[in-house]
C-alpha atoms as a PDB file:
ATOM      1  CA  UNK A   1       0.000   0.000   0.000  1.00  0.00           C
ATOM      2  CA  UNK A   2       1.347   3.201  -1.240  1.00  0.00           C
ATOM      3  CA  UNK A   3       1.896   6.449   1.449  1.00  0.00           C
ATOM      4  CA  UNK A   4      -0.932   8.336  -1.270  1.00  0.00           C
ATOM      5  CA  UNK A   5      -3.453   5.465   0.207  1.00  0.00           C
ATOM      6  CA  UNK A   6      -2.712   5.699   3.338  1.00  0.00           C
ATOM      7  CA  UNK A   7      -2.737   9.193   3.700  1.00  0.00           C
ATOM      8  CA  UNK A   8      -5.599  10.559   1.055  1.00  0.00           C
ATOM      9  CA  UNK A   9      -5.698  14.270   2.449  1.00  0.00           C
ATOM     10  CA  UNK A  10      -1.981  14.817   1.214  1.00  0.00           C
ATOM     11  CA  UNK A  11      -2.840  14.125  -1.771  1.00  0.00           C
ATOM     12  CA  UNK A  12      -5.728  15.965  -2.261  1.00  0.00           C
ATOM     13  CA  UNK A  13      -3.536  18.985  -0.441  1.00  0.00           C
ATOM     14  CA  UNK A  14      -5.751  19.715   1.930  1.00  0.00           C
ATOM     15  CA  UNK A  15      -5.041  20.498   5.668  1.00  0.00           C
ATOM     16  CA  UNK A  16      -6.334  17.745   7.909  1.00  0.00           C
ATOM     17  CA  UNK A  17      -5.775  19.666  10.983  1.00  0.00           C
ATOM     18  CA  UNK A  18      -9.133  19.664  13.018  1.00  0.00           C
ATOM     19  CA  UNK A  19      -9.991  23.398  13.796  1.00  0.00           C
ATOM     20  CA  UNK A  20      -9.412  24.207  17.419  1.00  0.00           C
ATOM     21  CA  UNK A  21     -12.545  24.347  19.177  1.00  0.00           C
ATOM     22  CA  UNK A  22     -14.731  27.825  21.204  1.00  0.00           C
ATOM     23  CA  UNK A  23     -13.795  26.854  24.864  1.00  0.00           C
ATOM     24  CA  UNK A  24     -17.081  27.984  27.154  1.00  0.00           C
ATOM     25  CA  UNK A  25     -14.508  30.595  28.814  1.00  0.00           C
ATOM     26  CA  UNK A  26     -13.809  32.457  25.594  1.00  0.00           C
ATOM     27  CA  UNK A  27     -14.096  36.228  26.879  1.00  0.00           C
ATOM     28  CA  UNK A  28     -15.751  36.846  23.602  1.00  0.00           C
ATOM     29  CA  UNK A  29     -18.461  34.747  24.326  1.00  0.00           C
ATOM     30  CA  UNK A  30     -19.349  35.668  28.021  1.00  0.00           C
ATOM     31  CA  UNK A  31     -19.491  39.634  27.050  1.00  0.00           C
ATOM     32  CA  UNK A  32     -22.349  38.487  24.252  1.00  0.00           C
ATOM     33  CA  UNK A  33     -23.524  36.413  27.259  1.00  0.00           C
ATOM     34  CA  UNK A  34     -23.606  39.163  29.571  1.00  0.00           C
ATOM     35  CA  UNK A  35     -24.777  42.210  26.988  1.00  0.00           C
ATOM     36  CA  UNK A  36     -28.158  40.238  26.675  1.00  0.00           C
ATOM     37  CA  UNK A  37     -28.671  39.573  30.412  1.00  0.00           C
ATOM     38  CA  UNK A  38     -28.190  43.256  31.240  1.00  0.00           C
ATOM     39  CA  UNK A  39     -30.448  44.259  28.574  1.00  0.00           C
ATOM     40  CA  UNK A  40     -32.807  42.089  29.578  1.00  0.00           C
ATOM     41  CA  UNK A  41     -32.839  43.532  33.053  1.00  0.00           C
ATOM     42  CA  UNK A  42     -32.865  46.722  32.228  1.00  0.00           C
ATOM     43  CA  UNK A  43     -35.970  46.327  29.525  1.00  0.00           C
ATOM     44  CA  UNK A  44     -37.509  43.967  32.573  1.00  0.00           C
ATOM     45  CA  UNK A  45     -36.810  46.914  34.834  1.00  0.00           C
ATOM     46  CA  UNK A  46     -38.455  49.789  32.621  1.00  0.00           C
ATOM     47  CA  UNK A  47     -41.647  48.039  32.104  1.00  0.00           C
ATOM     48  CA  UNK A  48     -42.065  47.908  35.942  1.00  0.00           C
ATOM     49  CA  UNK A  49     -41.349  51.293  36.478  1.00  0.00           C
ATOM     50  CA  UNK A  50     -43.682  52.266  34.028  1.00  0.00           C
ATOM     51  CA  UNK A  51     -46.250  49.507  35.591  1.00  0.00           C
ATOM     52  CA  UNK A  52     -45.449  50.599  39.169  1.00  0.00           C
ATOM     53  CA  UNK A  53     -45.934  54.712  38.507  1.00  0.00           C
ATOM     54  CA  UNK A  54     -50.243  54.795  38.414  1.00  0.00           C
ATOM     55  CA  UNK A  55     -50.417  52.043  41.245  1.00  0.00           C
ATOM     56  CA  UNK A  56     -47.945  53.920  43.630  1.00  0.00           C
ATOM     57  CA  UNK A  57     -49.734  57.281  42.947  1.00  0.00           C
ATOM     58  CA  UNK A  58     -53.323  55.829  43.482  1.00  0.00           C
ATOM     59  CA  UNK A  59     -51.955  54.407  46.759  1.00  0.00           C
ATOM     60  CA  UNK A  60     -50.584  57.975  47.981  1.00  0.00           C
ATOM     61  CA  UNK A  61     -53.452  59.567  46.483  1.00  0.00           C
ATOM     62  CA  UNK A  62     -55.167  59.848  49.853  1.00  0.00           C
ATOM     63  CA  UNK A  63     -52.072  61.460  51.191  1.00  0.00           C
ATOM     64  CA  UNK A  64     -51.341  64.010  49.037  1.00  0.00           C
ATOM     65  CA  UNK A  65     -52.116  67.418  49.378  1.00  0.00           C
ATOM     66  CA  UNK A  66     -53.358  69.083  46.353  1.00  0.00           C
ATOM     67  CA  UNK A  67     -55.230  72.662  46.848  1.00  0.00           C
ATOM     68  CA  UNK A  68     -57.259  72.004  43.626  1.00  0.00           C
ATOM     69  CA  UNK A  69     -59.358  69.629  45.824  1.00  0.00           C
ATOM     70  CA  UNK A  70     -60.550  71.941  48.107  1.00  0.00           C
ATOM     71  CA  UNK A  71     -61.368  74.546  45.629  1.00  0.00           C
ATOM     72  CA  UNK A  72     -64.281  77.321  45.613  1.00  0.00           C
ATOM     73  CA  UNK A  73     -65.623  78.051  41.956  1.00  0.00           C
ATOM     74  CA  UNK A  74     -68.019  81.103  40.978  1.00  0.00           C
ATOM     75  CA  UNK A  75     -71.819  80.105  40.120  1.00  0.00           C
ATOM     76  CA  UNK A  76     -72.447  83.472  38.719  1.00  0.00           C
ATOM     77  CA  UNK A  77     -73.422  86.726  40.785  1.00  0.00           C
ATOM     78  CA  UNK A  78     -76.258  86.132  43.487  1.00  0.00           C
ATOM     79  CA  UNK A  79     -78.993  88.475  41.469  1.00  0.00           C
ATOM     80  CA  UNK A  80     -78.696  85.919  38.896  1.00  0.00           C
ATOM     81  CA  UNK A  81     -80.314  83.482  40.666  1.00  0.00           C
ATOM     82  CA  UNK A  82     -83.849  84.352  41.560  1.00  0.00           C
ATOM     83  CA  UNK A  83     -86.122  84.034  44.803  1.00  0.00           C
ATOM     84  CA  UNK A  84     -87.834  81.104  44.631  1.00  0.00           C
ATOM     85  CA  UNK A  85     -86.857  79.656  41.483  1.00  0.00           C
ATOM     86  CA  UNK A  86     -84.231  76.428  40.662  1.00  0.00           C
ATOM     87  CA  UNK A  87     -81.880  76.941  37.642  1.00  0.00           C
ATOM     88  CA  UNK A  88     -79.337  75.005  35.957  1.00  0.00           C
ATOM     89  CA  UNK A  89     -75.559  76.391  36.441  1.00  0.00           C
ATOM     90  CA  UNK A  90     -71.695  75.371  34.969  1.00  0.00           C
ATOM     91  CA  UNK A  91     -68.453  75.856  36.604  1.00  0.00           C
ATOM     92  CA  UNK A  92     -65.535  74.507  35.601  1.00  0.00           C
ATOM     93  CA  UNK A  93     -64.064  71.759  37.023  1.00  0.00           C
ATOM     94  CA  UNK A  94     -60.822  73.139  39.072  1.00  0.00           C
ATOM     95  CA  UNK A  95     -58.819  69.735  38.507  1.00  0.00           C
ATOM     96  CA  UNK A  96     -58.340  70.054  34.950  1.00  0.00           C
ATOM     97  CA  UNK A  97     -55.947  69.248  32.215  1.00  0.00           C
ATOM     98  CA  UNK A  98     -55.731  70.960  29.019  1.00  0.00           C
ATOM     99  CA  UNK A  99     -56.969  67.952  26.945  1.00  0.00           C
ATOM    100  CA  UNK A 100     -60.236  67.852  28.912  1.00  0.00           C
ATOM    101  CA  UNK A 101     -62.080  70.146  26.888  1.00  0.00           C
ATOM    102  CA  UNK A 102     -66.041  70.825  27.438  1.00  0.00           C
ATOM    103  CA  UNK A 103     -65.632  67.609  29.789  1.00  0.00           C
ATOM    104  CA  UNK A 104     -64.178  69.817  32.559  1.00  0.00           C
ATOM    105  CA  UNK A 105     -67.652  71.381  32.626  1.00  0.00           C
ATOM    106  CA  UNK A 106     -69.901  70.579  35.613  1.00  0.00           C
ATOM    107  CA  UNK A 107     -73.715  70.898  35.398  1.00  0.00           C
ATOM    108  CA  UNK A 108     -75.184  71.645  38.988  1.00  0.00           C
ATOM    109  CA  UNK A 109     -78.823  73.088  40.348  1.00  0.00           C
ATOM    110  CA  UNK A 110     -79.284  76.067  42.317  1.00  0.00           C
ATOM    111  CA  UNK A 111     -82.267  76.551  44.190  1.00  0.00           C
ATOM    112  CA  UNK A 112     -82.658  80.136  46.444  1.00  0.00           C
ATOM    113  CA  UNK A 113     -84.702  80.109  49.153  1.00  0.00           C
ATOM    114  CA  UNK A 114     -84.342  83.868  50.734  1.00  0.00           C
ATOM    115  CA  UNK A 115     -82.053  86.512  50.410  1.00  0.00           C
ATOM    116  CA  UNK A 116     -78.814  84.850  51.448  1.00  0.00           C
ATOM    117  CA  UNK A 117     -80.244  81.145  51.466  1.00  0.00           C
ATOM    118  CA  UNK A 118     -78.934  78.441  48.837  1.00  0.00           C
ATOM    119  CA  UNK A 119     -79.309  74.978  48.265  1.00  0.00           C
ATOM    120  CA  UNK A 120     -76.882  73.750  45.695  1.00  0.00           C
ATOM    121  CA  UNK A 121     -77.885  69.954  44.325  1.00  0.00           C
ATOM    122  CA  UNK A 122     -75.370  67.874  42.486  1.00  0.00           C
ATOM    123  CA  UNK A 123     -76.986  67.156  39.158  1.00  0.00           C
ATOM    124  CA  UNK A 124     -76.235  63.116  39.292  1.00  0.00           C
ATOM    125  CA  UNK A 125     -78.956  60.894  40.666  1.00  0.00           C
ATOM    126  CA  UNK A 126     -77.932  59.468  44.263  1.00  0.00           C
ATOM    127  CA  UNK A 127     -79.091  55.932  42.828  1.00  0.00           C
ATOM    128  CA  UNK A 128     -76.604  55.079  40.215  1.00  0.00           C
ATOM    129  CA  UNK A 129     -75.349  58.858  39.227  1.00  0.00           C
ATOM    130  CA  UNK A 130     -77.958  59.343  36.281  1.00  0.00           C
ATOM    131  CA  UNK A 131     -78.094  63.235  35.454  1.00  0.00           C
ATOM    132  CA  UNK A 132     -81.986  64.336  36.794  1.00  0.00           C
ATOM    133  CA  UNK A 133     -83.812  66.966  35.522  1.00  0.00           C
ATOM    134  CA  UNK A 134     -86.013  69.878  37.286  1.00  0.00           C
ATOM    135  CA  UNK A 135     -89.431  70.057  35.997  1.00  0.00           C
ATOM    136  CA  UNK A 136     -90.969  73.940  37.257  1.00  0.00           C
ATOM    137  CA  UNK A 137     -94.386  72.979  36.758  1.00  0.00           C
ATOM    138  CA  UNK A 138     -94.402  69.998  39.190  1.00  0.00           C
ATOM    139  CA  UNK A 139     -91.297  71.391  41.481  1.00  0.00           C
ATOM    140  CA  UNK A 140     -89.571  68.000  41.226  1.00  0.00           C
ATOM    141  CA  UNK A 141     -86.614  66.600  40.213  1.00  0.00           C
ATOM    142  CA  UNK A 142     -86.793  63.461  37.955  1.00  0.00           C
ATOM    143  CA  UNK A 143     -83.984  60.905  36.728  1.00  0.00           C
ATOM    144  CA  UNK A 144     -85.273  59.314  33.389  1.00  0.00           C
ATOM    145  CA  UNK A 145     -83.109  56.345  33.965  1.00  0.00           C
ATOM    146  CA  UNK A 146     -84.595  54.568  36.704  1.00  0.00           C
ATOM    147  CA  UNK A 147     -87.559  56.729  38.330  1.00  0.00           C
ATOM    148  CA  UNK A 148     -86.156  58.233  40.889  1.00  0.00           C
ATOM    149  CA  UNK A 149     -88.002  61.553  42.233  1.00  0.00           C
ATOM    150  CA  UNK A 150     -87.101  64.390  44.468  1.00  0.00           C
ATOM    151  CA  UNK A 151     -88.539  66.816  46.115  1.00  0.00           C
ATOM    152  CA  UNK A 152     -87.871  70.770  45.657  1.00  0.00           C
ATOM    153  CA  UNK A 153     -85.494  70.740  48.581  1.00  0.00           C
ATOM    154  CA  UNK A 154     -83.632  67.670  47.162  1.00  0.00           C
ATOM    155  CA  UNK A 155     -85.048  65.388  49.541  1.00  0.00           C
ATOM    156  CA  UNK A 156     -86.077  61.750  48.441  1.00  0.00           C
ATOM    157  CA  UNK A 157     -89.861  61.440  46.662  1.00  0.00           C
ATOM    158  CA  UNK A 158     -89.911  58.208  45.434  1.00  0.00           C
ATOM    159  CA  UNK A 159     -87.973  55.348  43.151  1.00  0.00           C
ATOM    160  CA  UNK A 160     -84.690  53.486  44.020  1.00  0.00           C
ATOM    161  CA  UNK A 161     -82.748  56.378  45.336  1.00  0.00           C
ATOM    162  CA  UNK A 162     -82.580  55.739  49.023  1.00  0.00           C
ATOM    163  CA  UNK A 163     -81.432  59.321  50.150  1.00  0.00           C
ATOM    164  CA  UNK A 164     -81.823  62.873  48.676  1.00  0.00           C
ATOM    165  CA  UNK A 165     -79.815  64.241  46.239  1.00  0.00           C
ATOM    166  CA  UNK A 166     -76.009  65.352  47.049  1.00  0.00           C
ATOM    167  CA  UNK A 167     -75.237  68.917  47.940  1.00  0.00           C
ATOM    168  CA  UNK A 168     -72.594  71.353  47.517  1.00  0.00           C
ATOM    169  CA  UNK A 169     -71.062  73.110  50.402  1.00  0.00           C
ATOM    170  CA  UNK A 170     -71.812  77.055  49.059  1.00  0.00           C
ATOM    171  CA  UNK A 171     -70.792  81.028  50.501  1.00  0.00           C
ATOM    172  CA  UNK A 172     -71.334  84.399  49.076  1.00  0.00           C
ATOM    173  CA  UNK A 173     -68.293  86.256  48.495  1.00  0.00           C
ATOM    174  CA  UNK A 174     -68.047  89.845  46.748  1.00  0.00           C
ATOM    175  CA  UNK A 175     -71.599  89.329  45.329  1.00  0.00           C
ATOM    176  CA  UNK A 176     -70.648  85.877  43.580  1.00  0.00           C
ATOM    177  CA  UNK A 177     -72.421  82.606  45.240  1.00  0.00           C
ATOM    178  CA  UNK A 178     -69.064  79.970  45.275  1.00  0.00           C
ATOM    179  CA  UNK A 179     -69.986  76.693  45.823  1.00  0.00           C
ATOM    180  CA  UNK A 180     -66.446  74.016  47.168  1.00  0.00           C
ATOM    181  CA  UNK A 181     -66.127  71.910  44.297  1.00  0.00           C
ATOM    182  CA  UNK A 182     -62.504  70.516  44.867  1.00  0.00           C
ATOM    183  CA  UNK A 183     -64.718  67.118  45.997  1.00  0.00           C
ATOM    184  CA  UNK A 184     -67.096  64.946  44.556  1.00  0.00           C
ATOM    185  CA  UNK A 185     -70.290  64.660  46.591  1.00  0.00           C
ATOM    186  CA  UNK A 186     -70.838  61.523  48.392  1.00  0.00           C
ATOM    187  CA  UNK A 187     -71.322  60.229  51.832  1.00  0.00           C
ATOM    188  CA  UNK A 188     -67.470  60.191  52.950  1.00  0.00           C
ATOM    189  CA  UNK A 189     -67.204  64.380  53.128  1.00  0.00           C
ATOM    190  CA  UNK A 190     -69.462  67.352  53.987  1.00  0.00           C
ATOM    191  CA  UNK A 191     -71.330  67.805  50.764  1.00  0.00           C
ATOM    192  CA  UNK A 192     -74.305  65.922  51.379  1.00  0.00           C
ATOM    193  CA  UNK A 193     -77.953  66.703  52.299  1.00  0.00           C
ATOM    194  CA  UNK A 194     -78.581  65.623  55.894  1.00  0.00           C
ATOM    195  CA  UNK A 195     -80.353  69.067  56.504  1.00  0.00           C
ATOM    196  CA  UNK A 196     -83.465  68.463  55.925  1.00  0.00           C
ATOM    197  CA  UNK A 197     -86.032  68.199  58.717  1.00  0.00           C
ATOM    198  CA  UNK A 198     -87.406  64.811  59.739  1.00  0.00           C
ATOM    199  CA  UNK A 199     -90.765  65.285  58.771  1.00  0.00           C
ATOM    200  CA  UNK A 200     -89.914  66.328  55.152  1.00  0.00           C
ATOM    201  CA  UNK A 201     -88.338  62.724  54.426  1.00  0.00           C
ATOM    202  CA  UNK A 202     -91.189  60.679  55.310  1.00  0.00           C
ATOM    203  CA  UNK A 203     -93.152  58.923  52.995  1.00  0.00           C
ATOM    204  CA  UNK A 204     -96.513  59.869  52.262  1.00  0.00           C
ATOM    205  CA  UNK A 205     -99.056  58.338  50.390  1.00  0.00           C
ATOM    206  CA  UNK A 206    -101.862  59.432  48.443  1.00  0.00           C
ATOM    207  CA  UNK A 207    -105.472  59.350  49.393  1.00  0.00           C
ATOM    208  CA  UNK A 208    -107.046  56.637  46.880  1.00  0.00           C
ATOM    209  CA  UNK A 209    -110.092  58.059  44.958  1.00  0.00           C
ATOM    210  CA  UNK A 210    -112.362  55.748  46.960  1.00  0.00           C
ATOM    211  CA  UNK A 211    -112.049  57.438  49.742  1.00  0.00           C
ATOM    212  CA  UNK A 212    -110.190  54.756  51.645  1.00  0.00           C
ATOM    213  CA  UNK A 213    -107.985  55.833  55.031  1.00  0.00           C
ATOM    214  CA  UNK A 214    -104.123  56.688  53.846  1.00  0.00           C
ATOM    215  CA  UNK A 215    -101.347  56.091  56.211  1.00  0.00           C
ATOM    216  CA  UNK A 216     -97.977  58.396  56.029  1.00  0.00           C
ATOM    217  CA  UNK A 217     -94.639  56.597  57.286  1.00  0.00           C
END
């Protein structure tokens, strides 16, 4: 047997030396290694910032002191509401952002009962927050989505609504009436109606046309 068969590779010229192989500690590939890792962390650490921002500040909302809450807002000058009468007013809401537009303005109701007497009503129904409506000729307020019906004063007629409706806290100030409307009116603060008088939230019913004995509650 001839040295060109037992050695085919010199004879073709080619070099038969196996090429040396990546060892795992090759600085070249623990810096690709490590670039991915760190980017990784750092993308992994960006999203939870971004993810952690809204839930932080709606846990120190309560805590914060912002003066826009506790805001007074003009209704308009007192002589333009009259004696006796309920009207619809706007005033803008005083935590705002520029992109709000016509959403930043609030509907309310003002009713005046004497010369320096107000009642200011929220216009959202106290059942599920349904905007109600004043009707002059039958001095109540209705909500057209689920029957609810107050009174003149705000207090509770009939329907769902298990209260009267919400009320501003109000002042007069340099002829203007202001109402406080750096807080939504609920239960939890001051703007609420509890000042109506006992007998004006009972129920009453009315006396059939038979002429049978009504009962009031």
């Amino acid at each position: 047997m001839s040295d060109r068969e037992l050695h085919p590779d010199v004879r073709s010229g080619q070099d038969t030396a196996p090429a040396a192989p990546v060892k795992p500690e090759d600085p070249r590939v623990i810096s690709r290694r490590w670039f991915l890792f760190t980017a990784s962390l750092a993308l992994n650490g960006i999203v939870g910032v971004v993810l952690a921002v809204p839930i932080v500040r709606y846990l120190l909302g309560p805590w914060r002191k912002d003066a826009s809450y506790k805001s007074w807002v003009s209704l308009g000058t007192v002589d333009s509401f009259p004696a006796g009468e309920t009207r619809l007013a706007f005033y803008k809401n005083p935590f705002m952002r520029s992109w709000d537009g016509a959403t930043d303005n609030v509907a309310c109701y003002v009713r005046r009962t004497g010369a320096t007497n107000f009642q200011v009503f929220a216009i959202n129904c106290a059942h599920l927050g349904c905007p109600v409506r004043w009707f002059p000729q039958s001095q109540l307020f209705m909500c057209p989505c689920h029957g609810g019906v107050y009174y003149a004063d705000g207090s509770r007629a009939s329907g769902p609504p298990e209260r009267g409706l919400f009320t501003y806290d109000w002042q007069i100030a340099s002829g203007e009436l202001r109402i406080d409307a750096g807080q939504t009116p609920t239960l939890s603060n001051t703007a609420c109606l509890e000042k109506t008088k006992p007998e004006q939230m009972s129920l009453v019913q009315i006396r059939p046309a038979n002429g049978e004995s009504s009962w009031q509650g």
